[in-house]
Protein backbone atom coordinates (compact mmCIF):
# COMPACT_ATOMS: atom_id res chain seq x y z
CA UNK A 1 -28.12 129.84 -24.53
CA UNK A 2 -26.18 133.01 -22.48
CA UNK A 3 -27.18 131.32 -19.33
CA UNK A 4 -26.03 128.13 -20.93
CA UNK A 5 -22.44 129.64 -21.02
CA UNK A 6 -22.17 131.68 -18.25
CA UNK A 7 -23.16 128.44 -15.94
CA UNK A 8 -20.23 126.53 -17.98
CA UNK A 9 -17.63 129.00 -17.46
CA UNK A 10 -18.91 129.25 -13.81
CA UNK A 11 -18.73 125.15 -13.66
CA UNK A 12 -15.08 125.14 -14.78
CA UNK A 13 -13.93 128.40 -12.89
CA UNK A 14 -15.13 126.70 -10.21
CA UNK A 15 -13.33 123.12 -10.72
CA UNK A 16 -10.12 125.63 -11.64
CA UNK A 17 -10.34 127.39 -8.06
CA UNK A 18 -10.82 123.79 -6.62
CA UNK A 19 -8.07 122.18 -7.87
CA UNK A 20 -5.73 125.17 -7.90
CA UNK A 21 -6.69 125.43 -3.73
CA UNK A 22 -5.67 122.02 -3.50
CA UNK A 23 -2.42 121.60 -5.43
CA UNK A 24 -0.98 124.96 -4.38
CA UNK A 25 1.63 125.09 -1.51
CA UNK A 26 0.52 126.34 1.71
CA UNK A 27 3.36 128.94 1.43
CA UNK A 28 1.38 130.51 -1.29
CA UNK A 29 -2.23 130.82 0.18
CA UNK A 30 -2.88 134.16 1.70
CA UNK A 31 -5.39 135.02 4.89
CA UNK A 32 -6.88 132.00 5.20
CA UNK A 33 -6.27 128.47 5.76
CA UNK A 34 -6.36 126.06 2.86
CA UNK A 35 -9.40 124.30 3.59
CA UNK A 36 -11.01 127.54 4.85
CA UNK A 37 -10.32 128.71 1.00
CA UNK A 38 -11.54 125.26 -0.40
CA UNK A 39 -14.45 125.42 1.82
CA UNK A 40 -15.37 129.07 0.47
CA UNK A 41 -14.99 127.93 -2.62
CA UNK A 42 -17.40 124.84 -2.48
CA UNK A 43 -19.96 126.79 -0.64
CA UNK A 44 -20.08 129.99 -2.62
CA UNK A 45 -19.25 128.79 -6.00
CA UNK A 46 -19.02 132.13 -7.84
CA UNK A 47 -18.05 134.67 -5.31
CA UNK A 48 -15.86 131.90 -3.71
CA UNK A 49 -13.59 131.41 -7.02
CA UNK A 50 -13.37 134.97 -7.17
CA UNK A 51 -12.25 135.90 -4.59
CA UNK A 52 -9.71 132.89 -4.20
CA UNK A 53 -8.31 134.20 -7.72
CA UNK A 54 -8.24 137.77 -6.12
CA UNK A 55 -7.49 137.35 -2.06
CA UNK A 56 -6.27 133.78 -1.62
CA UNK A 57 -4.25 133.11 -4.29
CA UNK A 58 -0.80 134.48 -3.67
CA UNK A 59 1.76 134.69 -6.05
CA UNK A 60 5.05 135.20 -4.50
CA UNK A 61 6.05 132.93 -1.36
CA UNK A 62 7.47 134.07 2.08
CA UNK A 63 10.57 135.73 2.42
CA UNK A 64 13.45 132.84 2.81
CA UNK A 65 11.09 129.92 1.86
CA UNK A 66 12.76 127.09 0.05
CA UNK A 67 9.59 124.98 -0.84
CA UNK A 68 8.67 121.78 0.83
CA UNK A 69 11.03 119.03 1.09
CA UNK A 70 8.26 116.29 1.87
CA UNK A 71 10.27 116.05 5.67
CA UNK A 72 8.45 117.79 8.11
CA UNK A 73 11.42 117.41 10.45
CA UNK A 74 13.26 119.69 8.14
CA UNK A 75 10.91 122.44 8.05
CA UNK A 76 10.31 122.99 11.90
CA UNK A 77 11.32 126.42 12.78
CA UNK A 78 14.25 126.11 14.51
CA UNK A 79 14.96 122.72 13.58
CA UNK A 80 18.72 123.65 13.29
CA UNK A 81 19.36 124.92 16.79
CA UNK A 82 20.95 122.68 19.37
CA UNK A 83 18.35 121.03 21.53
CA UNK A 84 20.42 119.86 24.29
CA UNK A 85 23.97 120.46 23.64
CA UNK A 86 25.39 117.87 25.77
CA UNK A 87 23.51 115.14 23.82
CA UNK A 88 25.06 116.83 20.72
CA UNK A 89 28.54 116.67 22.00
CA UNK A 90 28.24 112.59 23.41
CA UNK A 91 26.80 111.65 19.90
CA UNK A 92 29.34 113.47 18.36
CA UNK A 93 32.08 112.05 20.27
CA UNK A 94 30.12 109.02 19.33
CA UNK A 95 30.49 109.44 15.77
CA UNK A 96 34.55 110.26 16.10
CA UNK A 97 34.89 106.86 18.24
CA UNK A 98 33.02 104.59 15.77
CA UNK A 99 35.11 106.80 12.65
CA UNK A 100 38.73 105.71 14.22
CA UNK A 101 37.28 102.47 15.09
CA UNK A 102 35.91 102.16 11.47
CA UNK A 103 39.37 103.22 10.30
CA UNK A 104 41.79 100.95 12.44
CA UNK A 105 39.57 97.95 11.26
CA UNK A 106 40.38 98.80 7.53
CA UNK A 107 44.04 99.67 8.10
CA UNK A 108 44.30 95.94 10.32
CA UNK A 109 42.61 94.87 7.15
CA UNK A 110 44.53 95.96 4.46
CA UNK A 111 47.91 94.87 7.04
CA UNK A 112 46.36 91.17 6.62
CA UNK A 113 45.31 91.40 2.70
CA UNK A 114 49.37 92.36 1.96
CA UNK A 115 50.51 89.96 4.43
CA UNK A 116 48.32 87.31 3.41
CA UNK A 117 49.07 88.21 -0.27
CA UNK A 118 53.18 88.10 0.47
């Protein structure tokens, strides 16, 4: 019967550790890599939830980490410096032409609507 239990607990330890490797955020995980921590884990069933519960498992993120937004383009370091600032300046210039274009094609509209409407 004790080795009944203690091979239960061990069984669902285990399945905790697995699923807790796999669900938590990168930004958590400590020293390893997640699937180096899942891989311990599998391999050394025991010692391996252990010592994910003890090493691995962090509880406080990075300094300055927002979570994941699902947009890896928005969490590249560095993702908000200017690549080439000429190419920023032509598509904003862009952006101001098509704005005043955008807005002299509602003001001729709104001209026609009232004298259409008179």
């Amino acid at each position: 019967m004790p080795y009944a239990l203690f091979g239960l607990i061990t069984m669902l330890l285990w399945i905790f550790c697995i699923v807790d490797a796999i669900t938590r955020d990168d930004a958590y995980i400590q020293h390893l890599p997640k699937v180096v921590w899942i891989l311990v884990i599998i391999l050394l069933p025991t010692l391996g939830s252990v010592l994910w519960l003890i090493v691995g498992r962090g509880h406080n993120a990075p300094a300055g980490y927002v979570g994941p937004t699902g947009y890896g383009e928005y969490e590249r370091p560095g993702r908000a410096l200017a690549q080439d600032p000429a190419a920023d300046e032509e598509f904003l210039r862009q952006c101001r032409e098509r704005a005043e274009a955008q807005r002299r094609i509602g003001k001729q509209q709104r001209l026609d609507g009232e004298a259409g409407g008179a």
